[in-house]
N, C-alpha and C. Protein backbone atom coordinates (compact mmCIF):
# COMPACT_ATOMS: atom_id res chain seq x y z
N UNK A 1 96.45 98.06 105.58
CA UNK A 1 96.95 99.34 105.15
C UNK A 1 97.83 99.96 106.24
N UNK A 2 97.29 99.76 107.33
CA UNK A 2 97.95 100.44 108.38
C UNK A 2 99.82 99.58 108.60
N UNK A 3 99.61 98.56 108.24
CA UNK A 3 100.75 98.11 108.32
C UNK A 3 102.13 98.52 107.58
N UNK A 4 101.48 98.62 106.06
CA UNK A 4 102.04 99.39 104.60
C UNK A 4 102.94 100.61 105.05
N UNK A 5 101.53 101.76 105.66
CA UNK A 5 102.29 102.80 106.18
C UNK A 5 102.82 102.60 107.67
N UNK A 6 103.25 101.91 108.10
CA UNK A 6 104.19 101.67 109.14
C UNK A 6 105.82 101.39 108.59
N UNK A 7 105.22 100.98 107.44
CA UNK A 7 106.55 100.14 106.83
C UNK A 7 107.39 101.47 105.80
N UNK A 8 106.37 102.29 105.24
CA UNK A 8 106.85 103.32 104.78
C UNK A 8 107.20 104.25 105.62
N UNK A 9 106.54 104.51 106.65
CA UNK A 9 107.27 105.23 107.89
C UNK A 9 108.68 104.75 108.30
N UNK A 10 108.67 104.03 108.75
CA UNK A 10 109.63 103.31 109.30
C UNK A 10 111.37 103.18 108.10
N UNK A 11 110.80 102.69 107.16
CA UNK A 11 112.03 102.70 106.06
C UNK A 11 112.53 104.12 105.61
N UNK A 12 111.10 104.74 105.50
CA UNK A 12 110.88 106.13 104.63
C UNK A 12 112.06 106.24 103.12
N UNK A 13 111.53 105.13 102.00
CA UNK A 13 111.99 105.20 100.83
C UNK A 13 111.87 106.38 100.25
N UNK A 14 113.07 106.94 99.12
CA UNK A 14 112.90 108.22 98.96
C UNK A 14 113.06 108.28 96.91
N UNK A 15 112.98 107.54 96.93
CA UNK A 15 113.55 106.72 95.25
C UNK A 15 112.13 105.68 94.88
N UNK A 16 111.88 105.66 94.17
CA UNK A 16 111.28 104.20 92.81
C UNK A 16 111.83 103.03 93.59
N UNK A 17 112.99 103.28 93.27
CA UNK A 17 113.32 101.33 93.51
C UNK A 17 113.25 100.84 94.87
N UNK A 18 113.72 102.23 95.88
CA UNK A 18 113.69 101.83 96.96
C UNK A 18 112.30 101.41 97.46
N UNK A 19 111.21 102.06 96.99
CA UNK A 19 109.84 101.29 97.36
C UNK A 19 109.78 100.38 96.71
N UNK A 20 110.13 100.07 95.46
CA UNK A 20 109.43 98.61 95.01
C UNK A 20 110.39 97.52 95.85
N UNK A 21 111.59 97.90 96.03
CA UNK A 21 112.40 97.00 96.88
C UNK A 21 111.91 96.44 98.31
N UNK A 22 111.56 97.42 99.31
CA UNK A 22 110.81 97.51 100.42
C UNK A 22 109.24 96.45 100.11
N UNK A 23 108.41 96.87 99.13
CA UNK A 23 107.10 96.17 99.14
C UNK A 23 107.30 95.87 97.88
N UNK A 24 107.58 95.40 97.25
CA UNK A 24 107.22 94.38 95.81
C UNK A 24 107.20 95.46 94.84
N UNK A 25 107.56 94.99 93.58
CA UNK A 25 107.18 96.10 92.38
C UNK A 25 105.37 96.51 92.30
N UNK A 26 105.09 94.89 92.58
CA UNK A 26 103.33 95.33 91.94
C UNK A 26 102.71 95.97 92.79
N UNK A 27 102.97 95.76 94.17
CA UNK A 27 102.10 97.08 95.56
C UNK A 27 102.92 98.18 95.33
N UNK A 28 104.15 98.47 94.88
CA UNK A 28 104.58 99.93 94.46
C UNK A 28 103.47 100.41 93.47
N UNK A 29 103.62 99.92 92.89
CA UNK A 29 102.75 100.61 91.71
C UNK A 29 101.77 100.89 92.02
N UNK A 30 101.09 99.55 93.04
CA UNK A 30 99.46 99.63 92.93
C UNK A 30 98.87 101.54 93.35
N UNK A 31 100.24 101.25 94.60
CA UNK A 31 99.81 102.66 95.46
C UNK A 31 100.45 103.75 94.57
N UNK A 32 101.63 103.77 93.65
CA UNK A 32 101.72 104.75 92.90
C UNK A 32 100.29 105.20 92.10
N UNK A 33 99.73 104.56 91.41
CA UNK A 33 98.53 104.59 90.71
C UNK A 33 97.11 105.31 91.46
N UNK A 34 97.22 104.52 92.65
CA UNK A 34 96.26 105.25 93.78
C UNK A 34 96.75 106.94 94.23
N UNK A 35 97.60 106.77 94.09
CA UNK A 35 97.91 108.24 94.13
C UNK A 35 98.48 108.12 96.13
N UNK A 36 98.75 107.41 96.80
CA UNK A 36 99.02 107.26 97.60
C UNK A 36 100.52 107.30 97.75
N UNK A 37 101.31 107.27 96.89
CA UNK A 37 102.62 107.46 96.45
C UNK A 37 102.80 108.24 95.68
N UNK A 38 103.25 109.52 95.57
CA UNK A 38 103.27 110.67 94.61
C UNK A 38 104.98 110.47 94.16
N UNK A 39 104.49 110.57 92.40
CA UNK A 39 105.72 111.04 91.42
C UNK A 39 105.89 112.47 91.21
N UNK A 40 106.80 112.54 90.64
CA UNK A 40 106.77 113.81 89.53
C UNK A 40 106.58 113.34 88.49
N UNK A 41 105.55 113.57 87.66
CA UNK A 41 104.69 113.67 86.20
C UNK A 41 105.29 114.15 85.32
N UNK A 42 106.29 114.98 85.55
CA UNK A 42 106.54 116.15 84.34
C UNK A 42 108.43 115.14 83.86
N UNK A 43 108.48 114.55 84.51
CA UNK A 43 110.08 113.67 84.88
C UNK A 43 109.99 112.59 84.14
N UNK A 44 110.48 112.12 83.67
CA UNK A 44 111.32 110.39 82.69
C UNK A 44 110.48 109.47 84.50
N UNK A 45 109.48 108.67 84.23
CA UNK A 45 109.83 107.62 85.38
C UNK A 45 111.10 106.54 85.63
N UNK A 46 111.92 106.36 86.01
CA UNK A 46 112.92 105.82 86.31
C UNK A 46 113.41 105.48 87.72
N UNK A 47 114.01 104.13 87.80
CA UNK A 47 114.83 103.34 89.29
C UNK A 47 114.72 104.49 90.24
N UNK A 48 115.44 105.80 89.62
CA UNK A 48 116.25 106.92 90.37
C UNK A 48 114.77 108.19 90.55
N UNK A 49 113.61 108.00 90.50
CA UNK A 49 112.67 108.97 90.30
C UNK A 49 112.47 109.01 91.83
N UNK A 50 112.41 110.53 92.32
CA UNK A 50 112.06 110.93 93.64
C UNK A 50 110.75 110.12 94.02
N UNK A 51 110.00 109.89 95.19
CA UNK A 51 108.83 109.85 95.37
C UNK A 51 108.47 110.36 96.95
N UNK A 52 107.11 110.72 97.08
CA UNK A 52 106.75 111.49 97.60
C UNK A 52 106.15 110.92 98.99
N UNK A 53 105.67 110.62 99.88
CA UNK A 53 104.89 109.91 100.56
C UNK A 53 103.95 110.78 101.01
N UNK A 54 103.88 112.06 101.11
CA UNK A 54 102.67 113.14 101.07
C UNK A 54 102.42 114.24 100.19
N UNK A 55 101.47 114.05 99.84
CA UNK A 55 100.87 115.40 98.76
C UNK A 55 100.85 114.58 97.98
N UNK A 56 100.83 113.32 97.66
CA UNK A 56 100.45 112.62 96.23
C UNK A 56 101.27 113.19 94.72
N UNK A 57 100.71 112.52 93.69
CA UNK A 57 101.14 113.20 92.49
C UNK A 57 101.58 114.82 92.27
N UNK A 58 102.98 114.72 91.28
CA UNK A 58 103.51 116.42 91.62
C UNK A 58 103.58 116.30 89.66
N UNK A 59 102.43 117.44 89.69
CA UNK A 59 102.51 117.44 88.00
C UNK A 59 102.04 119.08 87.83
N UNK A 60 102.21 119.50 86.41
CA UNK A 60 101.87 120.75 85.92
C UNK A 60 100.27 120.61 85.55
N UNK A 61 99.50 122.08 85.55
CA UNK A 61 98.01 121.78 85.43
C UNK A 61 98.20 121.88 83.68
N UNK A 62 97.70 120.59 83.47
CA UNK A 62 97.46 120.47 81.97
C UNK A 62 96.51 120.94 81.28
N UNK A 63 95.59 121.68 82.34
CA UNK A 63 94.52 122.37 80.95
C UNK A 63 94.73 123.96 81.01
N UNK A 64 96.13 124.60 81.75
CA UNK A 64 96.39 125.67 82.00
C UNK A 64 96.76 126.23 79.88
């Protein structure tokens, strides 16, 4: 793990593709899913989707 975030440090991807490009599509995801990679929720996922590397998932409270 510690290596992962060295590698995200170091590149600091700021896009979708650019992380799956950097580490593989399927460890993008894995850590998108873990919440260790934060989207915006409320957004189309797409190539071009911001991502976050702190604060995790960026969504609206759905039981508001």
């Amino acid at each position: 793990m510690k290596a992962i975030e060295r590698q995200l440090h170091v590149a600091s991807p700021k896009v979708l593709s650019d992380l799956e490009e950097l580490l593989g599509k399927d460890l993008a995801w894995r850590l998108l899913g873990a919440g260790l990679v934060g989207l915006d929720l409320e957004k189309v996922i797409q190539a071009d989707s911001q991502i976050f590397l702190t604060g995790g998932h960026r969504h609206a409270d759905f039981l508001a």
